[in-house]
C-alpha atoms as a PDB file:
ATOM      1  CA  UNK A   1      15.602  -1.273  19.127  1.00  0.00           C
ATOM      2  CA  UNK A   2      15.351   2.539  18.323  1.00  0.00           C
ATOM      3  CA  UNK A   3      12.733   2.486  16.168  1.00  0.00           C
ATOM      4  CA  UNK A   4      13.120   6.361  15.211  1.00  0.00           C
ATOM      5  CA  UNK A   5      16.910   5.798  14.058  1.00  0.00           C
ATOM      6  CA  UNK A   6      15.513   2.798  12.148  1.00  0.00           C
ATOM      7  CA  UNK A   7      12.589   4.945  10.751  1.00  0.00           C
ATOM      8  CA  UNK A   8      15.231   7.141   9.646  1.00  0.00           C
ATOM      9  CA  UNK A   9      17.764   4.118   7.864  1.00  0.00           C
ATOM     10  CA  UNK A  10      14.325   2.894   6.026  1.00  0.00           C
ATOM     11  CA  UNK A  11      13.541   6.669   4.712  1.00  0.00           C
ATOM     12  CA  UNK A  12      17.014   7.073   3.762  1.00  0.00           C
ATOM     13  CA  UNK A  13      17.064   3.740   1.288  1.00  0.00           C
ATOM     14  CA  UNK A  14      13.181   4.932   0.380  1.00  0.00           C
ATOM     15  CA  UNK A  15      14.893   8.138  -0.961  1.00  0.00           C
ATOM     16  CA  UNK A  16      17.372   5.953  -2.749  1.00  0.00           C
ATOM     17  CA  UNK A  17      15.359   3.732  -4.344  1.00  0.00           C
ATOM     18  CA  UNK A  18      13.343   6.441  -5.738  1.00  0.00           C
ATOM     19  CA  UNK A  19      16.104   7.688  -7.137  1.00  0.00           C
ATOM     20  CA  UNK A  20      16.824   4.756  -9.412  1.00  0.00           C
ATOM     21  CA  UNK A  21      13.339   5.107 -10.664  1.00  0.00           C
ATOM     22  CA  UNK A  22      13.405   8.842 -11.827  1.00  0.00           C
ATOM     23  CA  UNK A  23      16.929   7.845 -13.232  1.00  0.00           C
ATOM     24  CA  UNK A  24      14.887   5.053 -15.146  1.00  0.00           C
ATOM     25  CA  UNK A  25      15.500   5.079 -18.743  1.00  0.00           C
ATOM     26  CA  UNK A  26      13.497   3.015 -22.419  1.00  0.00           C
ATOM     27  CA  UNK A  27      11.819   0.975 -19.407  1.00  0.00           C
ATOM     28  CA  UNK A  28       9.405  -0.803 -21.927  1.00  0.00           C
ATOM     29  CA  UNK A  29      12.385  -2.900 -23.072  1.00  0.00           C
ATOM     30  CA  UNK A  30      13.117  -4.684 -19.364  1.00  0.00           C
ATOM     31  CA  UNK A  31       9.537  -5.267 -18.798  1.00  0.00           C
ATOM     32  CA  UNK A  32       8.905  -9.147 -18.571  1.00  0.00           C
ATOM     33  CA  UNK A  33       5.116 -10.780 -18.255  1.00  0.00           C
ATOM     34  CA  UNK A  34       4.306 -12.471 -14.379  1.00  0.00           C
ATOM     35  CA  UNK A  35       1.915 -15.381 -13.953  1.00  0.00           C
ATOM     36  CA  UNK A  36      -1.570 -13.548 -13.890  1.00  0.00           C
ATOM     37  CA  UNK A  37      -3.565 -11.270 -16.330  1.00  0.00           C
ATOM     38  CA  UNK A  38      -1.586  -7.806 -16.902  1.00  0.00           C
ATOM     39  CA  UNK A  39       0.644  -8.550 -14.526  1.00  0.00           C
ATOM     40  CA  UNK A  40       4.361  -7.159 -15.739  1.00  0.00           C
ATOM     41  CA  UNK A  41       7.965  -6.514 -14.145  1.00  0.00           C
ATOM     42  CA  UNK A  42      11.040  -4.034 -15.075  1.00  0.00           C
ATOM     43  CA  UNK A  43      14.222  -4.742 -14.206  1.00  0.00           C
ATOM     44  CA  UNK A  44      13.987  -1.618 -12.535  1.00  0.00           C
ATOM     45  CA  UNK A  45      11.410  -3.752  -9.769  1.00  0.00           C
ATOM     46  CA  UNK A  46      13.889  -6.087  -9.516  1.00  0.00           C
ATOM     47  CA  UNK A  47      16.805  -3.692  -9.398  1.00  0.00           C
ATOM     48  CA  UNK A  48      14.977  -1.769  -6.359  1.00  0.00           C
ATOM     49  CA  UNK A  49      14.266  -4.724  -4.026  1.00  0.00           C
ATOM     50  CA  UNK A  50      17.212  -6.263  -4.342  1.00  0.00           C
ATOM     51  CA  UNK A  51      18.913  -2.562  -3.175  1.00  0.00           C
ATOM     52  CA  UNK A  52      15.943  -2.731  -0.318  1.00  0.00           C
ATOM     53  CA  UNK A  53      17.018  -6.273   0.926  1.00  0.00           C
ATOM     54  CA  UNK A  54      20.180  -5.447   1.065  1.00  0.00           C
ATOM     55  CA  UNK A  55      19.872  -2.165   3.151  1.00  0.00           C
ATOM     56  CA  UNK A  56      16.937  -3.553   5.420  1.00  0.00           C
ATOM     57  CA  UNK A  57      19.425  -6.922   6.180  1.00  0.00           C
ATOM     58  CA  UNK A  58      22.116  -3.829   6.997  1.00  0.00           C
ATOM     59  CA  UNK A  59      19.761  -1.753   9.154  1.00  0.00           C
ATOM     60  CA  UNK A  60      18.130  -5.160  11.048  1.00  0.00           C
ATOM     61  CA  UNK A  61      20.500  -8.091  10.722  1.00  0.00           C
ATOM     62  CA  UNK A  62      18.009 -11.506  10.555  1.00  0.00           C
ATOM     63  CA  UNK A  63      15.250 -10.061   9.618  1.00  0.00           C
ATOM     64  CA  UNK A  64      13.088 -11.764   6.855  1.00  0.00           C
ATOM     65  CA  UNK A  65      12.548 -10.336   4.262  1.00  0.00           C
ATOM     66  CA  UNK A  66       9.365 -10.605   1.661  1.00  0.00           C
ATOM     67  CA  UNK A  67       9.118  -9.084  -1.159  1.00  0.00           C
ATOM     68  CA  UNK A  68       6.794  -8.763  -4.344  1.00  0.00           C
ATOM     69  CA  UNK A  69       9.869 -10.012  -6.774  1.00  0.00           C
ATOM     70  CA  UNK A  70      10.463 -13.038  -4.758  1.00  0.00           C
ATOM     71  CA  UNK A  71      10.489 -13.594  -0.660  1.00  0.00           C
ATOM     72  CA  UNK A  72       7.058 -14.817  -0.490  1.00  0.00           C
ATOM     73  CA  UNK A  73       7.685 -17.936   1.034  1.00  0.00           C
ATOM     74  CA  UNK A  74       8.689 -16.237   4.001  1.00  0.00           C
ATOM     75  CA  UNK A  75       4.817 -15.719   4.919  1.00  0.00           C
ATOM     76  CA  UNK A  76       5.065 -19.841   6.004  1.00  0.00           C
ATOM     77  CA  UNK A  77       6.654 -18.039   8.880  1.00  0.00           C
ATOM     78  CA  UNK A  78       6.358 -14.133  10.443  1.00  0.00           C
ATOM     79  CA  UNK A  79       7.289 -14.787  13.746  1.00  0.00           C
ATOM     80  CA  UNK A  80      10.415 -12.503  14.883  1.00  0.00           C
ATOM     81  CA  UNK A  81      10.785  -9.409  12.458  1.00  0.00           C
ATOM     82  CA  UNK A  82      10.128  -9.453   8.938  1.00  0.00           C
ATOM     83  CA  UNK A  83      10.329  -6.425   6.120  1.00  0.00           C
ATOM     84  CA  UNK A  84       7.459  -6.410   3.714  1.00  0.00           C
ATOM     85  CA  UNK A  85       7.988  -4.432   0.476  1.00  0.00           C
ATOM     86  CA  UNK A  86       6.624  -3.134  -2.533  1.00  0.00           C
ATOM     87  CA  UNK A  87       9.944  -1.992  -4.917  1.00  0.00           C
ATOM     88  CA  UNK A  88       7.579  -0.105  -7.094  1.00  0.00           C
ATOM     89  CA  UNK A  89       3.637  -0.195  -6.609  1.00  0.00           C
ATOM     90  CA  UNK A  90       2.374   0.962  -9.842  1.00  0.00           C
ATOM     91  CA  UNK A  91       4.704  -0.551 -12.076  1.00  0.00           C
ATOM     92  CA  UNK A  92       2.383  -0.380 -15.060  1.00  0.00           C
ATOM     93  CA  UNK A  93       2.292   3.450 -14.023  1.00  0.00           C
ATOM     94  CA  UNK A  94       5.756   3.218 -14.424  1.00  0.00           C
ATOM     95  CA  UNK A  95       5.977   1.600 -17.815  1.00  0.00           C
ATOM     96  CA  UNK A  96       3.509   4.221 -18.955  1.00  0.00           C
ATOM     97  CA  UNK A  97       5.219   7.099 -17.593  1.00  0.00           C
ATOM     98  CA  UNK A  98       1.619   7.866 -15.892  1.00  0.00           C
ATOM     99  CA  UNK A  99       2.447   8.464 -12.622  1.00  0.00           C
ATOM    100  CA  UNK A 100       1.975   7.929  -9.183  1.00  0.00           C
ATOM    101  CA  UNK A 101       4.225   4.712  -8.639  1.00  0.00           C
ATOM    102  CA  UNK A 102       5.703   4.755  -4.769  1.00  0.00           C
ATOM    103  CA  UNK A 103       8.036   2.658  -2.956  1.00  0.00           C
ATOM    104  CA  UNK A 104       6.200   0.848   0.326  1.00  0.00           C
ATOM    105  CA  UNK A 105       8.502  -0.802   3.308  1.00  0.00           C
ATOM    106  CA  UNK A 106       6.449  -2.317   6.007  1.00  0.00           C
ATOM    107  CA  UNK A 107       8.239  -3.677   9.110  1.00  0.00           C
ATOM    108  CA  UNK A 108       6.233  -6.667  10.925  1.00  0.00           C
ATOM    109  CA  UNK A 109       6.787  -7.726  14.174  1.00  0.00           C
ATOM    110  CA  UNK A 110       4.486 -11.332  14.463  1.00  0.00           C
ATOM    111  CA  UNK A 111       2.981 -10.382  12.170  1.00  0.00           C
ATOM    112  CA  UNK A 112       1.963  -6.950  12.593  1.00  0.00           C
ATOM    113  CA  UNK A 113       2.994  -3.474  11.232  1.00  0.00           C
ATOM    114  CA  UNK A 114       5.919  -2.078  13.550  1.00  0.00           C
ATOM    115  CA  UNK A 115       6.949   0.490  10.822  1.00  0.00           C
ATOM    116  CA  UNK A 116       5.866   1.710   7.729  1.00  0.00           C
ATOM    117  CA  UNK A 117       7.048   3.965   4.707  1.00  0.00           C
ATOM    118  CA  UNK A 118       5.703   5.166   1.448  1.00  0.00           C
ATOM    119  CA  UNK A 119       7.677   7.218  -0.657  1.00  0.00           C
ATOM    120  CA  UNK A 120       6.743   8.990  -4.244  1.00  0.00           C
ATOM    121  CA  UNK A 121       9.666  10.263  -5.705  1.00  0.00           C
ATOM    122  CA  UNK A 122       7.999  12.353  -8.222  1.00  0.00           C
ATOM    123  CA  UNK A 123       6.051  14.097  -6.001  1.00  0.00           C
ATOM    124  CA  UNK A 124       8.811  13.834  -3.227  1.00  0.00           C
ATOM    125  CA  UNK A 125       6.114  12.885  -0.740  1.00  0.00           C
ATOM    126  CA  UNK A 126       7.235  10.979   2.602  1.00  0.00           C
ATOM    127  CA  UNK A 127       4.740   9.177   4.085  1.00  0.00           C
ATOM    128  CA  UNK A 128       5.516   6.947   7.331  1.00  0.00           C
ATOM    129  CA  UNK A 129       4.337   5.823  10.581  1.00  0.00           C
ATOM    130  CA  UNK A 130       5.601   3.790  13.566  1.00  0.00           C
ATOM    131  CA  UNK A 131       3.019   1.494  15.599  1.00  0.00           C
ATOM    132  CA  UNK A 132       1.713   3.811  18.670  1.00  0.00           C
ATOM    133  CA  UNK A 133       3.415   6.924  17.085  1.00  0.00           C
ATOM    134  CA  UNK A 134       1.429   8.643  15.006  1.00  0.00           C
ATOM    135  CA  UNK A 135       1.721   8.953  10.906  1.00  0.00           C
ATOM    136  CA  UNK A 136       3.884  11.619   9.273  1.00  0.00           C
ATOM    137  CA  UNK A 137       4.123  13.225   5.973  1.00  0.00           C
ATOM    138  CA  UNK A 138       7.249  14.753   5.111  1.00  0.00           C
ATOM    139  CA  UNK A 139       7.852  15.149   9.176  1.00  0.00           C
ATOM    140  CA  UNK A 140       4.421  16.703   9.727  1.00  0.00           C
ATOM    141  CA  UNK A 141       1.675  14.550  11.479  1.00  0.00           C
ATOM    142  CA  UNK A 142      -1.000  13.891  10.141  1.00  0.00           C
ATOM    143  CA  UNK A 143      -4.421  13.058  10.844  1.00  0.00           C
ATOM    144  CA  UNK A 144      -7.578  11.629   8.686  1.00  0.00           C
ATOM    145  CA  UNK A 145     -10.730  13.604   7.635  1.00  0.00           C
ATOM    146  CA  UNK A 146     -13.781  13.877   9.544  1.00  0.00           C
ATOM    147  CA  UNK A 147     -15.939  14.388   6.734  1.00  0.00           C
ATOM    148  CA  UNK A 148     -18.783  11.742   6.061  1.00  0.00           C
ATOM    149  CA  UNK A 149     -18.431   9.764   3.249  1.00  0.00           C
ATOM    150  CA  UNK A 150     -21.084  12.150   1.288  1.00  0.00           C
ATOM    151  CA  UNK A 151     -18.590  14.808   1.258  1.00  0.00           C
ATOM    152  CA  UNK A 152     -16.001  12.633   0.380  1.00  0.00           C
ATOM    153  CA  UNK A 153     -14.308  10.660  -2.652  1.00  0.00           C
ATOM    154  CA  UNK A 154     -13.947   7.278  -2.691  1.00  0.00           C
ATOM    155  CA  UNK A 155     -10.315   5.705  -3.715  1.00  0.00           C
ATOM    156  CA  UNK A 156     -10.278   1.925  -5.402  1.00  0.00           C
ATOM    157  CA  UNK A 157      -8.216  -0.226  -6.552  1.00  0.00           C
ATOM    158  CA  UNK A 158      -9.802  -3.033  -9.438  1.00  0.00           C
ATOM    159  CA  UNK A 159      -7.544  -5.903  -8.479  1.00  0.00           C
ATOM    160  CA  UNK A 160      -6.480  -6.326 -12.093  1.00  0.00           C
ATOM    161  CA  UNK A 161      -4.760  -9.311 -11.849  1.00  0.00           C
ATOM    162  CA  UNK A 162      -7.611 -11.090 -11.117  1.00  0.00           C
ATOM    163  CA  UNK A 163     -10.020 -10.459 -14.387  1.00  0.00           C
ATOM    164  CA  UNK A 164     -12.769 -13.143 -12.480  1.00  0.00           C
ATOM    165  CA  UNK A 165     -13.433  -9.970  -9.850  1.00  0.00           C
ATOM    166  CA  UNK A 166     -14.733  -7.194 -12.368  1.00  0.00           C
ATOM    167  CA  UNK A 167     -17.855  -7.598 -11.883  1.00  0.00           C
ATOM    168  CA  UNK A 168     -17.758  -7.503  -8.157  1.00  0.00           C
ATOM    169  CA  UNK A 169     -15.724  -4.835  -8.180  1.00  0.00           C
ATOM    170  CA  UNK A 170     -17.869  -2.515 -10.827  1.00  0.00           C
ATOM    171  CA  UNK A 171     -20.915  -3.402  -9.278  1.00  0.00           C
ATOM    172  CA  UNK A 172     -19.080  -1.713  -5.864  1.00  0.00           C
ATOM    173  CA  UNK A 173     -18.224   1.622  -7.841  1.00  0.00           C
ATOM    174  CA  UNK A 174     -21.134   1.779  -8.967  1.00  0.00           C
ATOM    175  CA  UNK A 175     -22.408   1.058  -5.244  1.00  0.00           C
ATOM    176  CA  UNK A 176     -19.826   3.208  -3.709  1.00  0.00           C
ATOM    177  CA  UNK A 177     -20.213   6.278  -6.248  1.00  0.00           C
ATOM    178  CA  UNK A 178     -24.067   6.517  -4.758  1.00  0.00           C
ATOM    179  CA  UNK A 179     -22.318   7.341  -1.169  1.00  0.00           C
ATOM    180  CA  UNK A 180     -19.491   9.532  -2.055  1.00  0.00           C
ATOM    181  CA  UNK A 181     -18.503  12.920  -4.095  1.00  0.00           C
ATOM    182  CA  UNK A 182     -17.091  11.069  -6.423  1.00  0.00           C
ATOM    183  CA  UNK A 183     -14.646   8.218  -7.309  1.00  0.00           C
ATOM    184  CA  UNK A 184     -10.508   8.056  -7.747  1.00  0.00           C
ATOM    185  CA  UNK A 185      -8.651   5.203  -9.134  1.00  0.00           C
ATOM    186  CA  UNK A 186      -4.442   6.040  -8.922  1.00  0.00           C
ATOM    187  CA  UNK A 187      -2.984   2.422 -10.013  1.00  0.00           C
ATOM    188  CA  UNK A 188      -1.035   2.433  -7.066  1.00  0.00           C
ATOM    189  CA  UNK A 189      -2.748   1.035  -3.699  1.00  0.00           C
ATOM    190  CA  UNK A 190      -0.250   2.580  -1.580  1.00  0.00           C
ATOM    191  CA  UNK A 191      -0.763   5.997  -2.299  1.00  0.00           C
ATOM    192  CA  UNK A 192      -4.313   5.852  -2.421  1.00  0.00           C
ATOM    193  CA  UNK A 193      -4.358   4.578   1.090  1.00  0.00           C
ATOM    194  CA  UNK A 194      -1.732   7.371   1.762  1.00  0.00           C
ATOM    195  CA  UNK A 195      -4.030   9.913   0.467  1.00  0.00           C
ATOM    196  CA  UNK A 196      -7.039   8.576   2.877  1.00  0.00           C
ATOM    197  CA  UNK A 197      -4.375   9.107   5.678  1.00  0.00           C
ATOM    198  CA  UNK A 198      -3.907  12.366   5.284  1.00  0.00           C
ATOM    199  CA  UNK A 199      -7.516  13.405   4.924  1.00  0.00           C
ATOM    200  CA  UNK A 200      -7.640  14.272   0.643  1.00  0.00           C
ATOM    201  CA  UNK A 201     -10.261  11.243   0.674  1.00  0.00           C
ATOM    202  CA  UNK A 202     -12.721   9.072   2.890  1.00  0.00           C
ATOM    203  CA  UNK A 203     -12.752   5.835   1.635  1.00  0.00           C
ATOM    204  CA  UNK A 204     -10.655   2.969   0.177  1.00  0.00           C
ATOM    205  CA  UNK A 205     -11.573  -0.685  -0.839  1.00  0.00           C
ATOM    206  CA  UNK A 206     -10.038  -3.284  -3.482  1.00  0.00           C
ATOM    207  CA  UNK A 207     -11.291  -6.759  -3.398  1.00  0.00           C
ATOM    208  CA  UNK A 208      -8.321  -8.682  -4.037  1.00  0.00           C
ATOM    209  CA  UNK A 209      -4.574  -6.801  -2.398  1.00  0.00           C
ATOM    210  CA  UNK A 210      -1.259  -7.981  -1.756  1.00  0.00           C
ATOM    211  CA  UNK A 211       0.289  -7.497   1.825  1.00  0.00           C
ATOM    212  CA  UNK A 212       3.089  -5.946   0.297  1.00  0.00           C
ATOM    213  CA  UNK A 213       0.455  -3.412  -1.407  1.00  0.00           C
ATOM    214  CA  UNK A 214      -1.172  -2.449   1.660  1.00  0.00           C
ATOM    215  CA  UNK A 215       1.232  -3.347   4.925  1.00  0.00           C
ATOM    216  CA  UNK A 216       3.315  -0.011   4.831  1.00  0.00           C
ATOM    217  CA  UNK A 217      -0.019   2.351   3.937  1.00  0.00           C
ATOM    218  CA  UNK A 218      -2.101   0.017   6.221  1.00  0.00           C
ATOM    219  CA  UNK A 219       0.290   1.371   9.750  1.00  0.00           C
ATOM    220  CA  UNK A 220       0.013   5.030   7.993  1.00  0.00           C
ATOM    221  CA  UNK A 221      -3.804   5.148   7.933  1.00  0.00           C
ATOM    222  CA  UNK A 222      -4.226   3.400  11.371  1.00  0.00           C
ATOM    223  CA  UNK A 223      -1.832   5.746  12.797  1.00  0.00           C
ATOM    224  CA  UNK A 224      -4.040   8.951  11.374  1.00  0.00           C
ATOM    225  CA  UNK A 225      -7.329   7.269  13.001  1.00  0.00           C
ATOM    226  CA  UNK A 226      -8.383   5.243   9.810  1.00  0.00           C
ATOM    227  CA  UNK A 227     -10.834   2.049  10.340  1.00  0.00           C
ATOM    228  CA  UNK A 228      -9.108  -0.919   8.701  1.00  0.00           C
ATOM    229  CA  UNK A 229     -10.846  -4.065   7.741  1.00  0.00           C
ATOM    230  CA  UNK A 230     -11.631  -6.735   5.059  1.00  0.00           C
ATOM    231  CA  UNK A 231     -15.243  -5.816   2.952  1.00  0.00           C
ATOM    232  CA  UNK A 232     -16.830  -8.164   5.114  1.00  0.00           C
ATOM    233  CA  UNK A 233     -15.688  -6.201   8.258  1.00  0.00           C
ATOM    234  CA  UNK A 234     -13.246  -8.420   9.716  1.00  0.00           C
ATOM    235  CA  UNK A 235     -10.115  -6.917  11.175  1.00  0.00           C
ATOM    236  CA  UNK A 236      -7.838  -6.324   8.349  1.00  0.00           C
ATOM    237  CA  UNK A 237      -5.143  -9.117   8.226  1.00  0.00           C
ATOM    238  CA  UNK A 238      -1.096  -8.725   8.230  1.00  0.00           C
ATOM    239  CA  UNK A 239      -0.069 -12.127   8.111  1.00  0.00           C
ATOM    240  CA  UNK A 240      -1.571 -13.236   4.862  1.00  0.00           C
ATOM    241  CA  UNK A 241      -0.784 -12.859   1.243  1.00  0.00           C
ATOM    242  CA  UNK A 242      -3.982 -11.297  -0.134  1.00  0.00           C
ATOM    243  CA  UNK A 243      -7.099  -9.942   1.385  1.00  0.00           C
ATOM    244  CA  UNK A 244      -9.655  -7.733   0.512  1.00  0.00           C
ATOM    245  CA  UNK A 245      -8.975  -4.614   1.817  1.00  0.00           C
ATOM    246  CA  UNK A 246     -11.174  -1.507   2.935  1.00  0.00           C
ATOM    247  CA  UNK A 247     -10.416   1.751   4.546  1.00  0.00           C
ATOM    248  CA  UNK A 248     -11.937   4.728   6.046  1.00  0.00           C
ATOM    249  CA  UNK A 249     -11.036   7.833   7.244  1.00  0.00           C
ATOM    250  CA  UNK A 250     -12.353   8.934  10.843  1.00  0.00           C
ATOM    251  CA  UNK A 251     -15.593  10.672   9.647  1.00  0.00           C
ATOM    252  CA  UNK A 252     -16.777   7.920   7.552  1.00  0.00           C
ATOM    253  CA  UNK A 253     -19.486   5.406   9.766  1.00  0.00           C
ATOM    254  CA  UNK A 254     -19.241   1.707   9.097  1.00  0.00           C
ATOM    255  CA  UNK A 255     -22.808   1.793   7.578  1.00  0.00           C
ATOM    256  CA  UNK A 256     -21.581   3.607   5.073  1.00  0.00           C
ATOM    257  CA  UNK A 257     -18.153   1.713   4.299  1.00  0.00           C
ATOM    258  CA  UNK A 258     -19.334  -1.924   4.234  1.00  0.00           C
ATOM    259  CA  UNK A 259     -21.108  -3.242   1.675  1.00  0.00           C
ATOM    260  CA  UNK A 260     -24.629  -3.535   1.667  1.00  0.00           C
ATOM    261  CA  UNK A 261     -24.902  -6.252  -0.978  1.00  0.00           C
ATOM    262  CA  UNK A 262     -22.594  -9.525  -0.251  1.00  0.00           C
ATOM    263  CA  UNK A 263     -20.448 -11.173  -2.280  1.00  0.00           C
ATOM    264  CA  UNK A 264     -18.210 -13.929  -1.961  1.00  0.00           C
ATOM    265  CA  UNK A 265     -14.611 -14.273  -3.854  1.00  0.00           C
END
């Protein structure tokens, strides 16, 4: 497989499917309710993946393919090659007009990040990475800071679907803002990650995540030196459907990204 051509295929339908969202139009009237609190699709979501499965099943014939609009049965089984993608991470962002909202496409390989891309079409940023090759922004490599945590903000996501984690999750901001400069909440997971990548922040942690929120961004930040785990400091997981997730950049110590109080969820 030549992973750089592929690279180059997946960028290509990234582009693409950002166009269809800056082409979005009156997006408040396709928006539909999912099973879980604020948890909303636009036909524009569905509209995007079903472009992406269509050009990753062109670029890799066989591949699986999971998806946040539907595919997630395919997590019974990762063996072989599987695609792993995020239409549009921040779609309330996008109902609101309040942007970031990014595209993410993850490749797995048994379960593991081959290949990942991140694109935000209104910013017409490019991230991507491929496993052993480094991570990219708009074809320039890129590396995380080396800043300690105390001279550095702190990213979060508040895992909104799941109202039963608020208090775990303000009682780490509140933990987390007593480390760090300050703290930065985007409503998109995969460009906050992105943003640790390329060194504009330390730190990122959200205690309930999606693998299709994190498995793209996840291959950027290891690629630009990042330290990936769960909160409890466990390797961070690419063959399951949610996990906590944490983040840091290369000059953040583990004392200082771990949590110091425990909690279970």
């Amino acid at each position: 497989m030549d992973l750089k051509k592929l690279l180059e295929g997946v960028e290509r339908a990234a582009r693409h499917a950002g166009k269809i969202m800056l082409e979005a139009r009156n997006v408040g009237n396709t928006v539909s309710e999912k099973e879980g609190h604020a948890n909303f699709v636009t036909e524009y979501d569905k509209r995007v993946q079903e472009y992406l499965f269509r050009e990753m099943m062109r670029l890799l014939p066989g591949a699986r393919m999971v998806g946040e609009e539907e595919g997630a049965d395919a997590f019974s089984d990762l063996d072989g090659y599987a695609f792993c993608i995020d239409p549009i991470d921040g779609t309330l962002n996008f109902i609101a007009g309040y942007f970031p909202s990014v595209t993410s496409i993850a490749l797995l390989e048994d379960g593991r990040p081959l290949l990942g891309v991140v694109y935000n079409p209104y910013a017409d940023e490019m991230f991507s990475a491929i496993r052993g090759g480094g991570a990219w922004r708009n074809g320039h490599a890129i590396v995380s800071s080396e800043a300690p945590l105390a001279r550095s903000l702190t990213l979060f996501g508040t895992a909104p679907y799941n109202p039963e984690l608020n208090q775990i999750t303000g009682d780490l901001c509140v933990e987390y803002l007593s480390r760090s400069e300050d703290l930065r909440r985007s409503g998109s997971a995969a460009w906050d990650l992105c943003c640790v990548a390329c060194g504009q922040a330390g730190l990122f942690f959200e205690v309930n995540l999606h693998l299709w929120d994190y498995a793209a961004a996840g291959l950027i930040c290891e690629e630009a030196g990042c330290v990936l785990s769960d909160m409890r400091g466990a390797p961070l997981r690419f063959d399951v459907v949610t996990s906590s997730v944490i983040v840091a950049s290369r000059g953040v110590s583990a004392e200082d990204y771990l949590p110091r109080k425990p909690f279970e969820i």
